[in-house]
Protein backbone atom coordinates (compact mmCIF):
# COMPACT_ATOMS: atom_id res chain seq x y z
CA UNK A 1 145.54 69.94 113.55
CA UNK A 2 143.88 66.22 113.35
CA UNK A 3 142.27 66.61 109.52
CA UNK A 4 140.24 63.24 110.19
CA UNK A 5 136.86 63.27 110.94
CA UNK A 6 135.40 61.10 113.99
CA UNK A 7 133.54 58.01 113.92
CA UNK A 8 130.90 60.08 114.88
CA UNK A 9 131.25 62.68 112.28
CA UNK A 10 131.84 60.14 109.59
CA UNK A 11 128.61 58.28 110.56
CA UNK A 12 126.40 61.99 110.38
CA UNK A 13 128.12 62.17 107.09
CA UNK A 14 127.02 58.33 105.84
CA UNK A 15 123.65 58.90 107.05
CA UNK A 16 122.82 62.41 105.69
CA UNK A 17 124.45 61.49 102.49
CA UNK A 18 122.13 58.52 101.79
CA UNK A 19 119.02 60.49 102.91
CA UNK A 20 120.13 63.25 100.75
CA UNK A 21 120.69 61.17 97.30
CA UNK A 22 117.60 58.79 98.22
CA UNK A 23 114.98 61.00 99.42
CA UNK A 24 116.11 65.12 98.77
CA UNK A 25 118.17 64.61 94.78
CA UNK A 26 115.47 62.52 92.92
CA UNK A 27 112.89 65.25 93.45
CA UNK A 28 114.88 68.93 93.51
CA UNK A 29 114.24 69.19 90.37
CA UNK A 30 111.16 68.94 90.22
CA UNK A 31 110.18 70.74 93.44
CA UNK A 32 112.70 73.66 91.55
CA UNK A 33 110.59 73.41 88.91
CA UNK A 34 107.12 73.59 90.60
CA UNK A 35 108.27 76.34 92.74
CA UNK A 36 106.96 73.72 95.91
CA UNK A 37 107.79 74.33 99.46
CA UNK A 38 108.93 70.25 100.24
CA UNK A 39 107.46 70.02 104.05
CA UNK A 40 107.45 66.77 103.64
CA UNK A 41 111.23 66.10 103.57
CA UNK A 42 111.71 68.55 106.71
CA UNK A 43 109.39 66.28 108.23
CA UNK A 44 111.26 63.06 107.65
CA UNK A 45 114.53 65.44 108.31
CA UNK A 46 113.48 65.90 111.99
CA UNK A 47 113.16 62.40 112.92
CA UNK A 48 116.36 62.11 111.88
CA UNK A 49 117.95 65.02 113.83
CA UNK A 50 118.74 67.15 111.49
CA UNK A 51 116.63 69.98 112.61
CA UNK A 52 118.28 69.59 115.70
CA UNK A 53 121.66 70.03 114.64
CA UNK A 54 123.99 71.88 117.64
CA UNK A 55 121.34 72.11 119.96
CA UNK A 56 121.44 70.21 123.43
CA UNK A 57 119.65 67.23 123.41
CA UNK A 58 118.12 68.58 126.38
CA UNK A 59 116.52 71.07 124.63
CA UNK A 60 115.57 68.44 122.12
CA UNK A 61 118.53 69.09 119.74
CA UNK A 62 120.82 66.76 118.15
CA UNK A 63 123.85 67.83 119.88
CA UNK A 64 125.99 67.86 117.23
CA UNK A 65 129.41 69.81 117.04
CA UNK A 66 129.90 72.06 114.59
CA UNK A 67 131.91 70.40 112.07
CA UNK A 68 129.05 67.73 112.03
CA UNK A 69 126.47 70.60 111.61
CA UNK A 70 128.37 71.76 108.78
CA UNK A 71 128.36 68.23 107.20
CA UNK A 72 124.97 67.99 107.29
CA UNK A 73 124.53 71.62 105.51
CA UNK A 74 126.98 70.86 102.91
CA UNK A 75 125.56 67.01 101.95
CA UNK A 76 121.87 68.55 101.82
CA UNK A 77 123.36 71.67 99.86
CA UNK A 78 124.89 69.23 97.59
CA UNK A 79 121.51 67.72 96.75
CA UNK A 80 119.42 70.96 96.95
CA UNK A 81 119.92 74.76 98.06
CA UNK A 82 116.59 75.22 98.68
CA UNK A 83 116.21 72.98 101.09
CA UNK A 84 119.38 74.32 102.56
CA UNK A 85 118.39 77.66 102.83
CA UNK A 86 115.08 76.55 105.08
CA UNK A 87 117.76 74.42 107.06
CA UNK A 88 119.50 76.75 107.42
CA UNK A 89 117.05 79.28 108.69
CA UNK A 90 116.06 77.08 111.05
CA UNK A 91 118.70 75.75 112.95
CA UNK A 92 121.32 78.56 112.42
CA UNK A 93 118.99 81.45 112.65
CA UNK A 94 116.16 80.72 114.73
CA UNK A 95 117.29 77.69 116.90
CA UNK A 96 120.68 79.33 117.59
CA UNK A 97 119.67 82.76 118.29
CA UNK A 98 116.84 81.52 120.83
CA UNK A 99 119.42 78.83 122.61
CA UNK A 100 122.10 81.69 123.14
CA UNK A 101 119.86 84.40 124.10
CA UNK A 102 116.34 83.06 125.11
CA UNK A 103 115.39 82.61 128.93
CA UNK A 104 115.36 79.03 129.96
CA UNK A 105 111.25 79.33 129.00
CA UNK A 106 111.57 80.49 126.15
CA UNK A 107 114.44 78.00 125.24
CA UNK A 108 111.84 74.95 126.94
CA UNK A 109 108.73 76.14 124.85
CA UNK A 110 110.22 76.52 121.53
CA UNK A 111 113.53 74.66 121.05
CA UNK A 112 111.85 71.66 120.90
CA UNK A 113 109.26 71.95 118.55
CA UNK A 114 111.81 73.71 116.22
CA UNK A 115 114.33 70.94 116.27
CA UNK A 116 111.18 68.31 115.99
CA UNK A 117 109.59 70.57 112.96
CA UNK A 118 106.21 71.17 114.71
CA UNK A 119 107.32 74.68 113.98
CA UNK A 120 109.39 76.34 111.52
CA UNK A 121 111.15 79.19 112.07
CA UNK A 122 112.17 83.05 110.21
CA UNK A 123 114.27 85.31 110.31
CA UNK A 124 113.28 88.87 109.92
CA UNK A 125 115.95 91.55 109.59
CA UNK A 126 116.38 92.82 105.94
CA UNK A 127 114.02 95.69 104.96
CA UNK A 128 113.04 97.36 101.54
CA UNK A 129 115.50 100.33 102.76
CA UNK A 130 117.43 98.19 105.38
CA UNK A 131 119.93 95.35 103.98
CA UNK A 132 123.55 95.77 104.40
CA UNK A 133 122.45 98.41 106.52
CA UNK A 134 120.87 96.67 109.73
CA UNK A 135 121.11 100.06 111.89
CA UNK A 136 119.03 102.09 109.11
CA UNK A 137 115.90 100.22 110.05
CA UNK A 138 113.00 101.46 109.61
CA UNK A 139 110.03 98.60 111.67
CA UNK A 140 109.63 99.85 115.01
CA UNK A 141 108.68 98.57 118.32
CA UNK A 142 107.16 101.76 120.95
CA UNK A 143 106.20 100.78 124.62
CA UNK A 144 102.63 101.53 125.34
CA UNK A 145 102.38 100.55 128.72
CA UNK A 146 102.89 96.80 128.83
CA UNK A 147 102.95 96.01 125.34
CA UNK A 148 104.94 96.62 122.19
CA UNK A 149 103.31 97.96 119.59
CA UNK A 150 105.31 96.92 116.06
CA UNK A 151 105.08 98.34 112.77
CA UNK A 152 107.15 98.02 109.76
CA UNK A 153 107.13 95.33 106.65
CA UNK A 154 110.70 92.93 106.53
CA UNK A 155 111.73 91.61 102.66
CA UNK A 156 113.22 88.71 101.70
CA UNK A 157 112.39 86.89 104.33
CA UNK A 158 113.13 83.01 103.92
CA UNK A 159 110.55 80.70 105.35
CA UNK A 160 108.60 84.01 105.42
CA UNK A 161 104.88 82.57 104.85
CA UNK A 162 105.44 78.89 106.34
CA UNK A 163 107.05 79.73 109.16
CA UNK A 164 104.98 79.74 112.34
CA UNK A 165 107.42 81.54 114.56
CA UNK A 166 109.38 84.71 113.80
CA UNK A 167 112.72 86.30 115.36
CA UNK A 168 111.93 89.78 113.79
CA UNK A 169 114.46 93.24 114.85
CA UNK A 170 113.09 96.55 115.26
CA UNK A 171 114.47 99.77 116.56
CA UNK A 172 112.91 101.21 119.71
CA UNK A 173 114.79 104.15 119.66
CA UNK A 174 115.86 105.93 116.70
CA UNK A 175 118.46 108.11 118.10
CA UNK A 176 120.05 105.32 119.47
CA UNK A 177 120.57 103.56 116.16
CA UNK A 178 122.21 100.13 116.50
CA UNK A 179 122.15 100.53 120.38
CA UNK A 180 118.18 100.71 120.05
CA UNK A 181 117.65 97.20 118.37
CA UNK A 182 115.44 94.64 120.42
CA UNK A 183 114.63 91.03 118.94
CA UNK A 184 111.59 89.74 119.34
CA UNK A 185 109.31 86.51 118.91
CA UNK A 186 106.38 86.70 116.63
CA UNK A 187 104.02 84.03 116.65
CA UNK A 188 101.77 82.88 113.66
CA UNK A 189 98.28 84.14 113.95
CA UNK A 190 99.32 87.41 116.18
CA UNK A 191 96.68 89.95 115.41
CA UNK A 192 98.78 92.89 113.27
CA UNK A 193 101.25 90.14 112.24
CA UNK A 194 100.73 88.76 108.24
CA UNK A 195 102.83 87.58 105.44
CA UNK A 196 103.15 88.02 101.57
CA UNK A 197 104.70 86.04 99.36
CA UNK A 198 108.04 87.06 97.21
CA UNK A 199 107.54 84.77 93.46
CA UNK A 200 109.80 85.06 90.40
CA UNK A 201 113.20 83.98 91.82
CA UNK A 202 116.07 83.12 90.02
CA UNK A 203 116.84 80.38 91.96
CA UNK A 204 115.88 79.10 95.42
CA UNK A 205 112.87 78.17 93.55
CA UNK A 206 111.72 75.62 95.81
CA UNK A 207 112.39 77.92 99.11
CA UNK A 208 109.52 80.01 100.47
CA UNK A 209 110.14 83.57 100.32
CA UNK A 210 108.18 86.21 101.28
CA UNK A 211 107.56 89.87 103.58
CA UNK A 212 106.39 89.99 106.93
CA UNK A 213 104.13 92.98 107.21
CA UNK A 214 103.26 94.44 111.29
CA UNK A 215 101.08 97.02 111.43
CA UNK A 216 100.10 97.58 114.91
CA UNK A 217 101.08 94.35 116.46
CA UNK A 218 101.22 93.94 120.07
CA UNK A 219 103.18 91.96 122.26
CA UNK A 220 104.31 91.62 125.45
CA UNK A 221 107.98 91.88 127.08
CA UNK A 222 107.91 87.89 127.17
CA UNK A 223 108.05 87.82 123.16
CA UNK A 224 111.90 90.06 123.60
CA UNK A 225 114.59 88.36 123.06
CA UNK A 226 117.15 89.46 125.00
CA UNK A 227 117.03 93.05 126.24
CA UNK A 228 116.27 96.07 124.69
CA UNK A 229 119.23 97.47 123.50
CA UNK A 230 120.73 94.21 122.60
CA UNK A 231 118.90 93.03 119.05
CA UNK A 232 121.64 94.31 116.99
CA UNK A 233 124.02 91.92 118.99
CA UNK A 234 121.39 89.30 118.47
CA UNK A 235 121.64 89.74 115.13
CA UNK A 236 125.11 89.51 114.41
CA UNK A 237 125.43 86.59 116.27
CA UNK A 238 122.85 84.69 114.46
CA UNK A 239 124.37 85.77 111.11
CA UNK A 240 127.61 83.93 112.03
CA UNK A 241 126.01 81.22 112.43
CA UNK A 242 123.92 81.95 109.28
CA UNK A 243 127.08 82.49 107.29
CA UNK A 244 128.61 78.98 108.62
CA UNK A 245 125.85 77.54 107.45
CA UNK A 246 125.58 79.20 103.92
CA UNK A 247 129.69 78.54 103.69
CA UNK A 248 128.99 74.76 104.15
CA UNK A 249 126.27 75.11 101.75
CA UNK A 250 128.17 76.33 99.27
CA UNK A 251 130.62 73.50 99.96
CA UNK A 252 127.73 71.08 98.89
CA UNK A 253 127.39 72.99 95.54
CA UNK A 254 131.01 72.89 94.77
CA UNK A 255 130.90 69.15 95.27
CA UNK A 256 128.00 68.64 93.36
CA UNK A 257 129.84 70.51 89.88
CA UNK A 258 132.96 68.68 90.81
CA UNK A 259 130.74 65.24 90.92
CA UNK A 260 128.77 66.39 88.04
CA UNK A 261 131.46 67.09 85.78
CA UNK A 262 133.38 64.74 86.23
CA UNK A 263 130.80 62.13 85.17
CA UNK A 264 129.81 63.95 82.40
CA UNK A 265 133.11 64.63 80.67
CA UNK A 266 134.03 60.85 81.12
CA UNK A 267 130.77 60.28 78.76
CA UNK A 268 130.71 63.21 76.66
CA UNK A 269 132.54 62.76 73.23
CA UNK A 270 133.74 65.45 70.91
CA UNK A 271 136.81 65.11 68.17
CA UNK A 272 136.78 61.46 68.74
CA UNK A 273 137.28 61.29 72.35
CA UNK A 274 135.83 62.19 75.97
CA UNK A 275 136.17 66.02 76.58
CA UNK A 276 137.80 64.59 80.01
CA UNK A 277 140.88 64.18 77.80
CA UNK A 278 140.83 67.87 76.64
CA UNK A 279 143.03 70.08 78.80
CA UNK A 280 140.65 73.29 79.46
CA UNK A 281 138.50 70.81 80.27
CA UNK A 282 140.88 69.40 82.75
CA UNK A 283 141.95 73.34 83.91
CA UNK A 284 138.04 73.92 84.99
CA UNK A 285 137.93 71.06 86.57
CA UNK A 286 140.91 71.26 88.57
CA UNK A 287 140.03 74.84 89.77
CA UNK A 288 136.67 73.44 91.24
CA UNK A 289 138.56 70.36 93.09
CA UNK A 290 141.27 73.04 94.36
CA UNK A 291 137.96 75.54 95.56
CA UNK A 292 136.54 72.91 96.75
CA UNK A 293 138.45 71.48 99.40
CA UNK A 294 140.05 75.31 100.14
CA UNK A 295 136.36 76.24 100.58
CA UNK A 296 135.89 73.48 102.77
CA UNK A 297 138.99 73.65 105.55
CA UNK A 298 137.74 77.12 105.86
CA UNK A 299 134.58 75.89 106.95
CA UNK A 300 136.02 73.44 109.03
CA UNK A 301 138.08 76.12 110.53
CA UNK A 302 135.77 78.10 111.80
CA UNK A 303 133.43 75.12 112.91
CA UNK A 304 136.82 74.25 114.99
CA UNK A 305 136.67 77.13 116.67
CA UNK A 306 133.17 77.20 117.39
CA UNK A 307 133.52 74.02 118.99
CA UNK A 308 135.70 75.83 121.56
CA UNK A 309 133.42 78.54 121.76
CA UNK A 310 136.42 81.12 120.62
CA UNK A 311 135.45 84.19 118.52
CA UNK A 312 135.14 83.24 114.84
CA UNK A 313 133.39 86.14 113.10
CA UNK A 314 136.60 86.60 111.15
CA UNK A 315 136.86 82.98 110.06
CA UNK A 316 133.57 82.54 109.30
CA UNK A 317 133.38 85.61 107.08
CA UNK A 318 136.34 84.49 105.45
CA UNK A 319 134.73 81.05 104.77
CA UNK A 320 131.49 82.19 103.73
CA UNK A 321 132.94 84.85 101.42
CA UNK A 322 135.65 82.58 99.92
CA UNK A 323 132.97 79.39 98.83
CA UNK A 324 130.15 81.50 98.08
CA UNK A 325 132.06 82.79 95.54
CA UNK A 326 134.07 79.55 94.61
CA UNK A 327 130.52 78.26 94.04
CA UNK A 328 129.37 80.45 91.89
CA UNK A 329 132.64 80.01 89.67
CA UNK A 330 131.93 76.14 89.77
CA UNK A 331 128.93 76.23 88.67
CA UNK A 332 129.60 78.63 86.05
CA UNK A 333 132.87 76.40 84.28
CA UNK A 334 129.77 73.22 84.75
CA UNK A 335 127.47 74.76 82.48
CA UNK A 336 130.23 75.43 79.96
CA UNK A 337 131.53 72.11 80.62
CA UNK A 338 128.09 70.57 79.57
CA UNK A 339 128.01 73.41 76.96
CA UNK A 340 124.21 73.40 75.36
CA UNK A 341 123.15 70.62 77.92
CA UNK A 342 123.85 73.09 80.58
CA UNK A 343 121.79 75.46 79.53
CA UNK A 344 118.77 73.08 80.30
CA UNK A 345 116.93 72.73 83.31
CA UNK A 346 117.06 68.70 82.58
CA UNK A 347 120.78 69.24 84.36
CA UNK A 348 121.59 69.58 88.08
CA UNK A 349 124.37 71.89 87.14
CA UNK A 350 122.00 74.44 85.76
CA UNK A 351 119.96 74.68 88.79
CA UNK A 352 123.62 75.20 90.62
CA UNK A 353 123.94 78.19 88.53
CA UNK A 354 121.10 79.84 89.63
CA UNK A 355 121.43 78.76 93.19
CA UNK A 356 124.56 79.91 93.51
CA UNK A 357 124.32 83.50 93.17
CA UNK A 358 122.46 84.12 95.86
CA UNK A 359 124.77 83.20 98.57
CA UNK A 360 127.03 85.85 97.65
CA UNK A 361 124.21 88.32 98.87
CA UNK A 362 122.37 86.93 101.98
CA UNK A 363 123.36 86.90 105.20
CA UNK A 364 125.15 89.51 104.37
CA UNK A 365 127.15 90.42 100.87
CA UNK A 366 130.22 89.59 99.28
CA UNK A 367 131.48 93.32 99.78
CA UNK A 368 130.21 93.42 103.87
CA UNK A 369 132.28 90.51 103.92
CA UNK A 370 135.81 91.57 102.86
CA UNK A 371 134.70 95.05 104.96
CA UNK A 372 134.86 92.65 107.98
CA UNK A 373 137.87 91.05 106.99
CA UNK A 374 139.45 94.32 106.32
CA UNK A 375 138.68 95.74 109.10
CA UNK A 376 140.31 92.71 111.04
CA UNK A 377 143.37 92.82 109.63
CA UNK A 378 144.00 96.56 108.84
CA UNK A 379 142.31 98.04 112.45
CA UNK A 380 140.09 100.82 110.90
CA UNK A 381 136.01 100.07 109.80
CA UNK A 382 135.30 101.04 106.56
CA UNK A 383 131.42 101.70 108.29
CA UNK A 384 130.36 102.50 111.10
């Protein structure tokens, strides 16, 4: 296996790099702090292509391979999570799932304003009684002649209140459980369709978060994605590519302690000396460089395989479960590494912390991961 990147790849990585520590790093913290949604930077994001990321340029994508995409994940999610997460959303989630399962008018009428960010996108799967669980939901989509008619409230929604277009999942058939799943496209401003926003997070502070609430919503077949019958195979597609996405993410965290640290224990003194010189210093350090670049061929694994369009469900579970949480450890050894300072928002590494956690919980746990992987290697589900 060729470990270089291309010209091409190293040039994605040169210019989202400098946007990243010129225009996303000198405000996260205070957009963290503020709680504020950044449109702005999506905006100047999209003229550069990153909203476009994999998608055809005929669709108005970037055209990016995957190992590209996941450089540009990782070098944002090295400046901020939060404005990885709505990345994230949109290109993985919503972008994705409409290019490899939309009609071609569906695909001509939305790709491109996603990838330009005239329209952000959600992702509406998780319920109050419906997370780990996807078949157990509860929204639901009955035919009344030529309309669906939706009702049922999603949770922890990202993007929830900004977004203007929704993928959102509902059963149509209870008895049928996961076989009855249909995805469909939920516009802003549909009448039954609102949002509420979630407030109070331990991290993501600066990603919107929120419920979308349907209560009697209409629409028409056009808005399914896919057939009926088919949503829960949406769904799992678009959460391998979610996962990818969070895996790189988390890639861009463990740099960011490795970067961090190692700056700061070159400057910090204690005993006489730099605490760079001190050898549990040195051991928490070295983990993070070895979880690190593990974390990262396991990205670039299963970005190598989606560039041959082989199956990579397996590989991407393992990558996303493995650096989620290797990021969390990170960040945890670079708040004791700063000791008090670390305990202060005034650090990067703090806001690391609290990012981190999350990522071993969306798009789909820690524990749903190693079920996959189990069930891979051993032959027998652990759930059905």
């Amino acid at each position: 296996m060729n470990f270089d990147l291309t010209d091409e790849q190293r040039l994605v990585r040169e210019t989202v790099r400098r946007f990243a520590e010129e225009e996303i790093a000198p405000v996260a913290a205070e957009h963290d702090r503020e709680e504020r949604f950044p449109r702005g930077l999506l905006d100047k994001m999209a003229l550069l292509g990153f909203l476009g990321g994999p998608i055809p340029k005929e669709y108005g994508g970037a055209g990016l391979d995957y190992i590209s995409h996941a450089i540009v994940t990782e070098e944002v999610g090295r400046a901020d999570s939060s404005l990885r997460t709505t990345l994230s959303v949109q290109v993985s989630l919503v972008a994705l799932s409409l290019f490899n399962w939309g009609t071609d008018g569906q695909k001509r009428r939305y790709l491109p304003e996603l990838c330009a960010g005239r329209l952000l996108g959600c992702f509406g799967l998780t319920e109050p009684n419906a997370g780990s669980d996807p078949a157990g939901m509860e929204t639901t989509a009955v035919k009344h002649r030529d309309q669906w008619v939706m009702n049922g409230t999603k949770t922890w929604i990202s993007n929830a209140t900004v977004a203007d277009l929704a993928l959102v999942f509902a059963q149509t058939d209870k008895a049928k459980a996961h076989e009855g799943i249909a995805a469909f496209l939920i516009e802003k401003g549909t009448p039954g369709f609102s949002t509420r926003k979630v407030t109070g997070k331990l991290g993501l502070r600066a990603s919107d978060t929120g419920e979308l609430i349907f209560e009697n919503c209409a629409v028409s077949d056009e808005a399914m994605l896919g057939p009926v019958g088919q949503g829960f195979k949406v769904a799992m597609s678009a959460l391998d590519n979610g996962r990818y996405s969070v895996a790189a993410g988390c890639v861009g965290i463990l740099q960011g302690c490795v970067d961090a640290c190692t700056s700061y224990a070159k400057q910090r003194k204690q005993f006489g000396r730099p605490i760079a010189g001190f050898q549990l210093v040195q051991d928490m350090i070295a983990r993070m460089v070895v979880d690190l670049e593990a974390a990262r061929l396991l990205v670039y694994q299963a970005g190598h395989l989606k560039n041959q369009s082989r199956p990579n469900t397996v590989e991407t579970s393992i990558a996303k479960y493995f650096a989620s949480e290797a990021a969390v450890r990170a960040a945890t050894d670079a708040v004791q590494i700063y000791g008090g300072y670390g305990y202060s928002e005034e650090t990067p590494v703090a806001r690391y912390y609290r990012d981190a956690k999350v990522a071993t919980i969306y798009e789909g746990t820690s524990q749903i991961q190693k079920l996959i992987i189990g069930a891979h290697v051993l032959g027998v589900k652990a759930f059905t």
